[in-house]
Protein backbone atom coordinates (compact mmCIF):
# COMPACT_ATOMS: atom_id res chain seq x y z
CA UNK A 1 0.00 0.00 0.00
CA UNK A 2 1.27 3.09 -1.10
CA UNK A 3 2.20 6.38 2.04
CA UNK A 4 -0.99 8.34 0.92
CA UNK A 5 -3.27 5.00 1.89
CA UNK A 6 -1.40 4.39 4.82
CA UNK A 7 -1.85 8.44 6.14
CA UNK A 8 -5.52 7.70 5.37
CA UNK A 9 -5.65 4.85 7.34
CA UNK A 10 -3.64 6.25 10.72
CA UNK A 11 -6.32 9.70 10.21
CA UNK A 12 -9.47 7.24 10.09
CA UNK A 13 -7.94 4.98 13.36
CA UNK A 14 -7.22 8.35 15.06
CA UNK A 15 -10.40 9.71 14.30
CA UNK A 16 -12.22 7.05 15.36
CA UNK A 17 -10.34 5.88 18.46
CA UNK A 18 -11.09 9.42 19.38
CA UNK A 19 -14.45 9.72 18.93
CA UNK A 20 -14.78 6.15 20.74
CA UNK A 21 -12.86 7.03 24.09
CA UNK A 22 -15.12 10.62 24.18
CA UNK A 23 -18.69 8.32 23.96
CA UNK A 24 -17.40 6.30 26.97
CA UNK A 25 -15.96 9.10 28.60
CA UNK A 26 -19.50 10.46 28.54
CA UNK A 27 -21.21 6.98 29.75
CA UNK A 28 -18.44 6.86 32.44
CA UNK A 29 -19.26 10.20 33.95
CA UNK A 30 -22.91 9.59 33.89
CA UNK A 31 -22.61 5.78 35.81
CA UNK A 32 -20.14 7.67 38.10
CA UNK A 33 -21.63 11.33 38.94
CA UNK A 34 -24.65 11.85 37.28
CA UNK A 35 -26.17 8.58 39.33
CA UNK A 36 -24.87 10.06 42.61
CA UNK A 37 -25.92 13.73 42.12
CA UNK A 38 -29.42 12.50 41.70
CA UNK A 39 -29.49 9.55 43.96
CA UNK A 40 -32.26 10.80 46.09
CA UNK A 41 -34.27 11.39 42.85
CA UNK A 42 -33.53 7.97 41.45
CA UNK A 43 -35.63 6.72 44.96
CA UNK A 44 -37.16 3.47 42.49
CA UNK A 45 -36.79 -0.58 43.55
CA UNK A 46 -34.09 -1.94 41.28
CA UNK A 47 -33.93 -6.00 41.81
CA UNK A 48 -35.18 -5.26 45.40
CA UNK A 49 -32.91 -2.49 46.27
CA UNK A 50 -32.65 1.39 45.88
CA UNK A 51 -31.64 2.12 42.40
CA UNK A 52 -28.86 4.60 43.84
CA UNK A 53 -27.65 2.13 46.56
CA UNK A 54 -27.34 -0.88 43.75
CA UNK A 55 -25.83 1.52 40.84
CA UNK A 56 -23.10 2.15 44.22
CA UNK A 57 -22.47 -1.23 44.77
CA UNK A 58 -22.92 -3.26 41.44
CA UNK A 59 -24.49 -1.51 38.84
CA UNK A 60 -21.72 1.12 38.21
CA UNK A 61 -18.97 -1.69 38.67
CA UNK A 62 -21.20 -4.28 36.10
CA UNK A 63 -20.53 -0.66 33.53
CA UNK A 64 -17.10 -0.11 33.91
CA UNK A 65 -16.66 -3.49 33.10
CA UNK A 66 -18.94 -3.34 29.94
CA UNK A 67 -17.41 -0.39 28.64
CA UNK A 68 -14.08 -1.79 28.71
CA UNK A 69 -14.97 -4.76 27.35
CA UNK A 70 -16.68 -2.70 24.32
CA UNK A 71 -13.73 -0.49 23.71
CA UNK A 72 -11.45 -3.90 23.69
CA UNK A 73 -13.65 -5.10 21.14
CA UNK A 74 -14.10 -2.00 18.82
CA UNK A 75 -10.33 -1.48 18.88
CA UNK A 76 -9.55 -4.31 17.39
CA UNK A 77 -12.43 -4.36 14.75
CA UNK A 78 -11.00 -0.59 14.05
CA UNK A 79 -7.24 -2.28 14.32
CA UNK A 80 -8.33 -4.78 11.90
CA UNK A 81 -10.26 -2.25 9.59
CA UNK A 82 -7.68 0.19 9.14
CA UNK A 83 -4.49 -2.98 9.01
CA UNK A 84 -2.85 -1.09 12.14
CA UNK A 85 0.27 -3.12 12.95
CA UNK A 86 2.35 -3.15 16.98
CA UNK A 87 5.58 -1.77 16.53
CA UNK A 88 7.36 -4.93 17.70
């Protein structure tokens, strides 16, 4: 593949891998302090708890781990897509 495909391809990954980590940057902060700002509000039964007291003790951890778990994934679909190589 010729330079000018190769630039094309590192912009695209960049892009992308940039726009990726800002969407879970977002959904972090919410799970984190957007749940505990309005935990008094959020006063509902969640599987037989206080939604605010289970996103504390599972619900934000059960996130975390799907959002790392969906940026491992996308990565290396977008790794794959755009023939990114390790510099071994």
């Amino acid at each position: 593949m010729n330079d000018a495909g190769g630039a094309a391809d590192r912009r695209r990954h960049w892009q992308t891998s940039k726009r990726l980590t800002a969407v879970l940057l977002v959904l972090w902060f919410c799970a984190t302090f957007v749940v505990a700002y309005f935990a008094r509000a959020l006063s509902f039964d969640f599987f037989g708890w206080p939604f605010s007291f289970w996103m504390a003790a599972q619900g934000s951890l059960w996130i975390y781990l799907a959002l790392v778990g969906w940026h491992t994934w996308r990565m290396r679909r977008l790794d794959a897509e755009c023939h990114a190589q390790g510099e071994d």
